[in-house]
PDB file of N, CA and C in Angstrom:
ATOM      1  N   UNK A   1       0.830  -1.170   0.000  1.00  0.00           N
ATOM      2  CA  UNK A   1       0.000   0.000   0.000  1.00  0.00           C
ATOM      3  C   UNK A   1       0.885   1.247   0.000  1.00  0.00           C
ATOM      4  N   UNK A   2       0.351   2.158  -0.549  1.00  0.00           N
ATOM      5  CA  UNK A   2       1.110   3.317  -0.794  1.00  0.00           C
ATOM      6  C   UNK A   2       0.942   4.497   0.091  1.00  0.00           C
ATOM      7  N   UNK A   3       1.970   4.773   0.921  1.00  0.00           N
ATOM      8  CA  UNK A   3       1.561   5.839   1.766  1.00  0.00           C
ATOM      9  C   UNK A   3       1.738   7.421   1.133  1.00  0.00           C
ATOM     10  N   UNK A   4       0.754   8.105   1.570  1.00  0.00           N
ATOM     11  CA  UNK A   4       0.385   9.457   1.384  1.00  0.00           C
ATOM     12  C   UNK A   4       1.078  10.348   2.019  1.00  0.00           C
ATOM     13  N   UNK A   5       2.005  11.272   1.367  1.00  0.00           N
ATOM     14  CA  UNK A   5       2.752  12.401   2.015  1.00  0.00           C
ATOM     15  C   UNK A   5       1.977  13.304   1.996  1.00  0.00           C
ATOM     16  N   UNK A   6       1.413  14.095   3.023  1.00  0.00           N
ATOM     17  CA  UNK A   6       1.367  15.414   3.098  1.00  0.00           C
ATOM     18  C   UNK A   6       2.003  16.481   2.991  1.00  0.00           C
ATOM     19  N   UNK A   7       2.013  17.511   2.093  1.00  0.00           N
ATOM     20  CA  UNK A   7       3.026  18.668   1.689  1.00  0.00           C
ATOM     21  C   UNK A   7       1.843  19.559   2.474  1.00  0.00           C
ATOM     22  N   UNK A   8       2.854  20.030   3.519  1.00  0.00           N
ATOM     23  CA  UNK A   8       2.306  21.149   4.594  1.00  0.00           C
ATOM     24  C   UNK A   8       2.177  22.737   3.811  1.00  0.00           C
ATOM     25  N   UNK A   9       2.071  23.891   4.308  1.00  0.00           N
ATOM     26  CA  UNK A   9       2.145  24.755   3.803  1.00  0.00           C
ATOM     27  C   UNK A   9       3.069  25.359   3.963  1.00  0.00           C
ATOM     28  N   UNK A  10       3.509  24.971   4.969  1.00  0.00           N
ATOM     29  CA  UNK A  10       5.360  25.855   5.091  1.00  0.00           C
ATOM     30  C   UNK A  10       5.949  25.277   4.283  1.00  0.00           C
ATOM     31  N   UNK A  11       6.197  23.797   3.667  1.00  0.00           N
ATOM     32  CA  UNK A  11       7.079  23.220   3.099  1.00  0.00           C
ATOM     33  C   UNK A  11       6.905  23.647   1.290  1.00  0.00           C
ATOM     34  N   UNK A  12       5.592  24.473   1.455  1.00  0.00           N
ATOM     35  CA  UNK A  12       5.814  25.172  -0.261  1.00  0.00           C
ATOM     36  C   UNK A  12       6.032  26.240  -0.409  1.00  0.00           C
ATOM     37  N   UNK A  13       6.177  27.212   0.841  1.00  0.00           N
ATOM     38  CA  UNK A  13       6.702  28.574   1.471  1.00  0.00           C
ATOM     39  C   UNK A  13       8.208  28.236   0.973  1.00  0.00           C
ATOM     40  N   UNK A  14       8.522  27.390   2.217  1.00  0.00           N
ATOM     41  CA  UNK A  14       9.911  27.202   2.389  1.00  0.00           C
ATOM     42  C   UNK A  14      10.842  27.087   0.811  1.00  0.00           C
ATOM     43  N   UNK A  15      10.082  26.156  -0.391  1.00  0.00           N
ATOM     44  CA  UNK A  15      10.964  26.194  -1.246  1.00  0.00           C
ATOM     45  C   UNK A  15      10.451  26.353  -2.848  1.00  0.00           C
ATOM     46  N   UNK A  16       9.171  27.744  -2.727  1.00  0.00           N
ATOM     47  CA  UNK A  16       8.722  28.224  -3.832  1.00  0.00           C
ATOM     48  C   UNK A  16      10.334  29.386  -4.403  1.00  0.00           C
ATOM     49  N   UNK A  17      11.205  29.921  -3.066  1.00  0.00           N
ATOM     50  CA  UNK A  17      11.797  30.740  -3.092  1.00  0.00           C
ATOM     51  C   UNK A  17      13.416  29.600  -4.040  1.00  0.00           C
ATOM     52  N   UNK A  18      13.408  28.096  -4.161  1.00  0.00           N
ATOM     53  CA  UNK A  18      14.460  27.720  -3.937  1.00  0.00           C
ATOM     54  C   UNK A  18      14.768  28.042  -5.361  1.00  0.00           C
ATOM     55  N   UNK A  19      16.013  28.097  -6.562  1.00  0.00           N
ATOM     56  CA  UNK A  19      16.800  28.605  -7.291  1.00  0.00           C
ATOM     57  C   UNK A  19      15.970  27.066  -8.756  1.00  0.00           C
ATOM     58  N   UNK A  20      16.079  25.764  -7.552  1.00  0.00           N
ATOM     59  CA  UNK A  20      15.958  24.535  -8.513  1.00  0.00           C
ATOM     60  C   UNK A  20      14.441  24.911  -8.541  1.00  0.00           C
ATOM     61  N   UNK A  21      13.244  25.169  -8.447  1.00  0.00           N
ATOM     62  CA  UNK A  21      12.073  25.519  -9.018  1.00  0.00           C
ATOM     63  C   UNK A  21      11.624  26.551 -10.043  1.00  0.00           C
ATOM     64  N   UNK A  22      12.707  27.203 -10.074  1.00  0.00           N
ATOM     65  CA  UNK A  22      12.658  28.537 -11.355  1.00  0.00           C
ATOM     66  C   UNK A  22      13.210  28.144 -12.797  1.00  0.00           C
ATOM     67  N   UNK A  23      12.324  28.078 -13.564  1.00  0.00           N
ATOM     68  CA  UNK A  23      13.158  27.470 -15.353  1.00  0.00           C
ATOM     69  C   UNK A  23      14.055  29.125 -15.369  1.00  0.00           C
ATOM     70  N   UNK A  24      14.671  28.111 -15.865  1.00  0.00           N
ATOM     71  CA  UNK A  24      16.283  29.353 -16.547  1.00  0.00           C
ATOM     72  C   UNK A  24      15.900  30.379 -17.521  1.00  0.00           C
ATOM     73  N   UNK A  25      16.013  30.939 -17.674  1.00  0.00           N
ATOM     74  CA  UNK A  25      15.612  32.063 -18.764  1.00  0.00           C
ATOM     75  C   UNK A  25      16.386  31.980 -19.989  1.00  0.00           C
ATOM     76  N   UNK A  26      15.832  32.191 -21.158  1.00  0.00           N
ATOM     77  CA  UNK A  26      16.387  31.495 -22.344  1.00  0.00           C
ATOM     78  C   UNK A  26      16.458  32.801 -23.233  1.00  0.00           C
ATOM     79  N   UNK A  27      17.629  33.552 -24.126  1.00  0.00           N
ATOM     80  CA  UNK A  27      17.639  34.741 -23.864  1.00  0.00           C
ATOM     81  C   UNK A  27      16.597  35.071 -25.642  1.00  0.00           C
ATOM     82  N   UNK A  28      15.668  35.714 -26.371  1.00  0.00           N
ATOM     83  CA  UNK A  28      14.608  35.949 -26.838  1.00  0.00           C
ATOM     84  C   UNK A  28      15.188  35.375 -28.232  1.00  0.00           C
ATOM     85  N   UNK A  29      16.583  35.853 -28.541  1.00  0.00           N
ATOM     86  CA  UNK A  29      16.831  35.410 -30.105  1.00  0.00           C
ATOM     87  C   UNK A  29      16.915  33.913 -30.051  1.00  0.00           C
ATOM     88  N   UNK A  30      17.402  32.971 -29.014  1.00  0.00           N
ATOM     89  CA  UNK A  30      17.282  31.726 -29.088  1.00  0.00           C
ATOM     90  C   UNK A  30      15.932  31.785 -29.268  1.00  0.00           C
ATOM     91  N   UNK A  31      14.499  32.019 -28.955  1.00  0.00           N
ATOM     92  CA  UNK A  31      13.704  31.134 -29.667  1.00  0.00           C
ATOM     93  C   UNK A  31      13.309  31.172 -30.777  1.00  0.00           C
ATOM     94  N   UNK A  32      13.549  32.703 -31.577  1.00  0.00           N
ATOM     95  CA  UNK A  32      12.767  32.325 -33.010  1.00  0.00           C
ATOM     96  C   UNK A  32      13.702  31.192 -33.944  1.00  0.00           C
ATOM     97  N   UNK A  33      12.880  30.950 -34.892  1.00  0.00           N
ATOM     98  CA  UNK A  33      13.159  29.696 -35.758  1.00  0.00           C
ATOM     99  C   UNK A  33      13.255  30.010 -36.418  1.00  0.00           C
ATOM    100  N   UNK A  34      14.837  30.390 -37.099  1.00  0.00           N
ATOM    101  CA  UNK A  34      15.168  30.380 -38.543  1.00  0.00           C
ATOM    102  C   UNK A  34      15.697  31.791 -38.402  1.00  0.00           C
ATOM    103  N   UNK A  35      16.467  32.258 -37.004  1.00  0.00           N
ATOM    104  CA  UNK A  35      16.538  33.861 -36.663  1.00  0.00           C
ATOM    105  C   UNK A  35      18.395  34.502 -37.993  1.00  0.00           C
ATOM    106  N   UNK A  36      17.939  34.991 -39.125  1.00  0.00           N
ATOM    107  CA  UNK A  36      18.583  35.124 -39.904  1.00  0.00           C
ATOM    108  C   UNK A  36      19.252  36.067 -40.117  1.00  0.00           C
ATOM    109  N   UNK A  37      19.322  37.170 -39.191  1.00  0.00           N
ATOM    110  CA  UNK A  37      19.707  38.348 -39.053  1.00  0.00           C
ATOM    111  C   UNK A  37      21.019  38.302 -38.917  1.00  0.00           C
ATOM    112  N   UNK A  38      21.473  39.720 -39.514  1.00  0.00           N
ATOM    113  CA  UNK A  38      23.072  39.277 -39.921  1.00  0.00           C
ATOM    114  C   UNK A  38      23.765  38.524 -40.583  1.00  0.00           C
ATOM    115  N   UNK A  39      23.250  37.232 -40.722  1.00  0.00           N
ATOM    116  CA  UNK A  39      23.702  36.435 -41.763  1.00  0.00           C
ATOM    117  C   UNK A  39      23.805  36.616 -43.081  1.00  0.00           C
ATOM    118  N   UNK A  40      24.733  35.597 -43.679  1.00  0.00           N
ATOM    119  CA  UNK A  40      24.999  36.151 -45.118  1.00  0.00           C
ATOM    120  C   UNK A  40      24.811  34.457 -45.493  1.00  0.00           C
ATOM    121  N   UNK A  41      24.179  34.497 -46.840  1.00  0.00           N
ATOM    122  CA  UNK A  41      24.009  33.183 -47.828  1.00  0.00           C
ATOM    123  C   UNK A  41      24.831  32.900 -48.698  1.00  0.00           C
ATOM    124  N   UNK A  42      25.481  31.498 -48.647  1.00  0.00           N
ATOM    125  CA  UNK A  42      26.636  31.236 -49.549  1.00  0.00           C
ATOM    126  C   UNK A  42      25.518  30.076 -50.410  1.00  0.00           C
ATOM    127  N   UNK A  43      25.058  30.108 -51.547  1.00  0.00           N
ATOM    128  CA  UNK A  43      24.164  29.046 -52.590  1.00  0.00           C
ATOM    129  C   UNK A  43      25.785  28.123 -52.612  1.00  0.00           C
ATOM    130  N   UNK A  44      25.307  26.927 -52.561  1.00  0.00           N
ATOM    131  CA  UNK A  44      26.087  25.751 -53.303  1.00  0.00           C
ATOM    132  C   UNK A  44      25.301  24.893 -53.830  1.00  0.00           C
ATOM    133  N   UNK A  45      26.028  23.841 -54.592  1.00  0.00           N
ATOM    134  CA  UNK A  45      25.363  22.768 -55.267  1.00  0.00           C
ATOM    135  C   UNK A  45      24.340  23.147 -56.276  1.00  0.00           C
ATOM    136  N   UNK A  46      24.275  24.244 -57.011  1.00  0.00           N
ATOM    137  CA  UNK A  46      23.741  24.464 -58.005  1.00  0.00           C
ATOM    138  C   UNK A  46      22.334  25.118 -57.367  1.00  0.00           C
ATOM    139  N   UNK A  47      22.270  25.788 -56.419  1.00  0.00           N
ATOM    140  CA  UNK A  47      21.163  26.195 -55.272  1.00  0.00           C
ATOM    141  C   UNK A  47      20.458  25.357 -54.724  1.00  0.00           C
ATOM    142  N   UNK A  48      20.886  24.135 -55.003  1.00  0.00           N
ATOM    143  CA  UNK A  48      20.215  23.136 -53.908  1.00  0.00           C
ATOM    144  C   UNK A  48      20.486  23.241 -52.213  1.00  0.00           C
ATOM    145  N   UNK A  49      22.015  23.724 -51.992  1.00  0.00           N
ATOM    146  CA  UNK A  49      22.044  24.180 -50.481  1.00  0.00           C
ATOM    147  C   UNK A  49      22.571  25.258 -50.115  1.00  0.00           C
ATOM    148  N   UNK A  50      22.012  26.139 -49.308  1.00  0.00           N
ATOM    149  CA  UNK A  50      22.600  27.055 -48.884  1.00  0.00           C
ATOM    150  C   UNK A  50      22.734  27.307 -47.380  1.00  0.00           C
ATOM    151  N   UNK A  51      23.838  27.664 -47.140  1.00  0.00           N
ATOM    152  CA  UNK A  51      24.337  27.550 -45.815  1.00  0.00           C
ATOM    153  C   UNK A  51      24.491  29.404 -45.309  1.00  0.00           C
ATOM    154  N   UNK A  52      23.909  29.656 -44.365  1.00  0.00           N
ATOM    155  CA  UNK A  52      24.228  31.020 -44.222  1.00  0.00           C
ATOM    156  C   UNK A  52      25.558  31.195 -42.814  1.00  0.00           C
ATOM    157  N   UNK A  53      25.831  32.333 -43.088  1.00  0.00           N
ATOM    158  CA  UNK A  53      27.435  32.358 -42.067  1.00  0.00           C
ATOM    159  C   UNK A  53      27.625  33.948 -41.427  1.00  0.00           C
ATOM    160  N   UNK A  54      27.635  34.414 -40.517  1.00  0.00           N
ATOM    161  CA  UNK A  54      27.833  35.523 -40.164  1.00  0.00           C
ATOM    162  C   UNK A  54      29.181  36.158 -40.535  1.00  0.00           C
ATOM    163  N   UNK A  55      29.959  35.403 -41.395  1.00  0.00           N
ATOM    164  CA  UNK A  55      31.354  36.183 -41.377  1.00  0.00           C
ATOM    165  C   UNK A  55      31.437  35.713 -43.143  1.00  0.00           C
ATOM    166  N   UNK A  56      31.177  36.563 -43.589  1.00  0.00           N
ATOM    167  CA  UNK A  56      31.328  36.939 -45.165  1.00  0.00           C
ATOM    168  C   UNK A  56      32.343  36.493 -45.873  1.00  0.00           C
ATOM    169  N   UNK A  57      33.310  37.285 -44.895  1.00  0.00           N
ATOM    170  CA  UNK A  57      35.108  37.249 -45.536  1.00  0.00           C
ATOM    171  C   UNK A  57      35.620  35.692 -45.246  1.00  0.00           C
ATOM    172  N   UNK A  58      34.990  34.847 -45.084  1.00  0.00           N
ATOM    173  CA  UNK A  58      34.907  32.924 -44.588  1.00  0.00           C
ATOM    174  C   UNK A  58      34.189  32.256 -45.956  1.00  0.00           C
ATOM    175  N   UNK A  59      33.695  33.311 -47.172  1.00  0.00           N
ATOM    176  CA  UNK A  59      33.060  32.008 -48.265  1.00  0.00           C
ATOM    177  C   UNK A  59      34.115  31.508 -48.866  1.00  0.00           C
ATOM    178  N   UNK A  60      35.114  31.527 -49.308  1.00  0.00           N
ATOM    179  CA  UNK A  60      35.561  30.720 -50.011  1.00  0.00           C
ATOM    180  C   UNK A  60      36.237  29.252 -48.862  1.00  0.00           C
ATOM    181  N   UNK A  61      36.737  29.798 -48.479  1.00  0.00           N
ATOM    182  CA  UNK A  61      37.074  28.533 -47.047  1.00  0.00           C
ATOM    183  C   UNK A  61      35.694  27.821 -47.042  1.00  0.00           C
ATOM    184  N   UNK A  62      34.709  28.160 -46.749  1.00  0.00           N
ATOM    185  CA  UNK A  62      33.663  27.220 -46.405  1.00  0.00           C
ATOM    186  C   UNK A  62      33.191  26.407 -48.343  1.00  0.00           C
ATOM    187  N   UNK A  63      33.520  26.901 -48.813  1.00  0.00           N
ATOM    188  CA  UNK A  63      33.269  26.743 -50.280  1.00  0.00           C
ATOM    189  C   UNK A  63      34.182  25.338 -50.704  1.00  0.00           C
ATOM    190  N   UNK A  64      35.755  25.635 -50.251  1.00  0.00           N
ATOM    191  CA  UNK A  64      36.719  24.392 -50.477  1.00  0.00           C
ATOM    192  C   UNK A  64      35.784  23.382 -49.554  1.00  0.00           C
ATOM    193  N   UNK A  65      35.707  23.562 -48.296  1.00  0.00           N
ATOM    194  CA  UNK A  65      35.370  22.691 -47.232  1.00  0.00           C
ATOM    195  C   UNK A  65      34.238  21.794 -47.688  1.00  0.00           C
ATOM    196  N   UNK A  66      33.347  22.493 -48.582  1.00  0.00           N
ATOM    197  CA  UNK A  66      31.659  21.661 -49.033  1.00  0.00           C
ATOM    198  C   UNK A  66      32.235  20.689 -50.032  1.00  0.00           C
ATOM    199  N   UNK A  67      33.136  21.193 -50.832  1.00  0.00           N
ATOM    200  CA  UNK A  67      33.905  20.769 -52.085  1.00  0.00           C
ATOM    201  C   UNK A  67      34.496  19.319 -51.349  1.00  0.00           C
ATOM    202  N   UNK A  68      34.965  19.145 -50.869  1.00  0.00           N
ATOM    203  CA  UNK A  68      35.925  18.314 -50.328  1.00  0.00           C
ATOM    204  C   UNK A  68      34.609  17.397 -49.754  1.00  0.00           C
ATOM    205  N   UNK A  69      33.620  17.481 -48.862  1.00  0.00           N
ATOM    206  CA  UNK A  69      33.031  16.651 -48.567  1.00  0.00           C
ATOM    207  C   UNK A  69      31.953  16.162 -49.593  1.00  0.00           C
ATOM    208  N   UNK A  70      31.954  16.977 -50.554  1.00  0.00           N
ATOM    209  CA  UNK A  70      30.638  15.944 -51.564  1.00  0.00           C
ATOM    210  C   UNK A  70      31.338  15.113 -51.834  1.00  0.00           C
ATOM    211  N   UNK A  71      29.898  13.894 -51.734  1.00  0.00           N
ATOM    212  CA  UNK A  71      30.157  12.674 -52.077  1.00  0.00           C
ATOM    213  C   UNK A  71      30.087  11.869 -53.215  1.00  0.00           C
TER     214      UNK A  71
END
């Protein structure tokens, strides 16, 4: 048989305040989906993929790098 705990009222006083009951705050640009700002679009594969990159002066490096892994 399963015994029944009682949660008193001090004991949800005591640890509504505690740090482990508060979700973390997640800062606003992590949630949108697909947040594209700033980014720059490098088309490869004939525009089948495009990869976007915040640092511009990095396409050709990322360009060898795609090169090298098609299969």
């Amino acid at each position: 048989m399963k015994t029944s705990r009682h949660i008193s009222t001090n004991d949800i006083l005591d640890n509504h305040l505690s740090v482990s009951n508060h979700p973390r705050r997640v800062p606003k640009n992590k949630t949108y989906t697909g947040n594209l700002t700033g980014k720059y679009p490098i088309i490869l594969n004939d525009g089948r993929t495009i990869i976007y990159v915040t640092d511009k002066s990095r396409e050709d490096e990322i360009r060898a790098k795609y090169a090298l892994k098609k299969f």
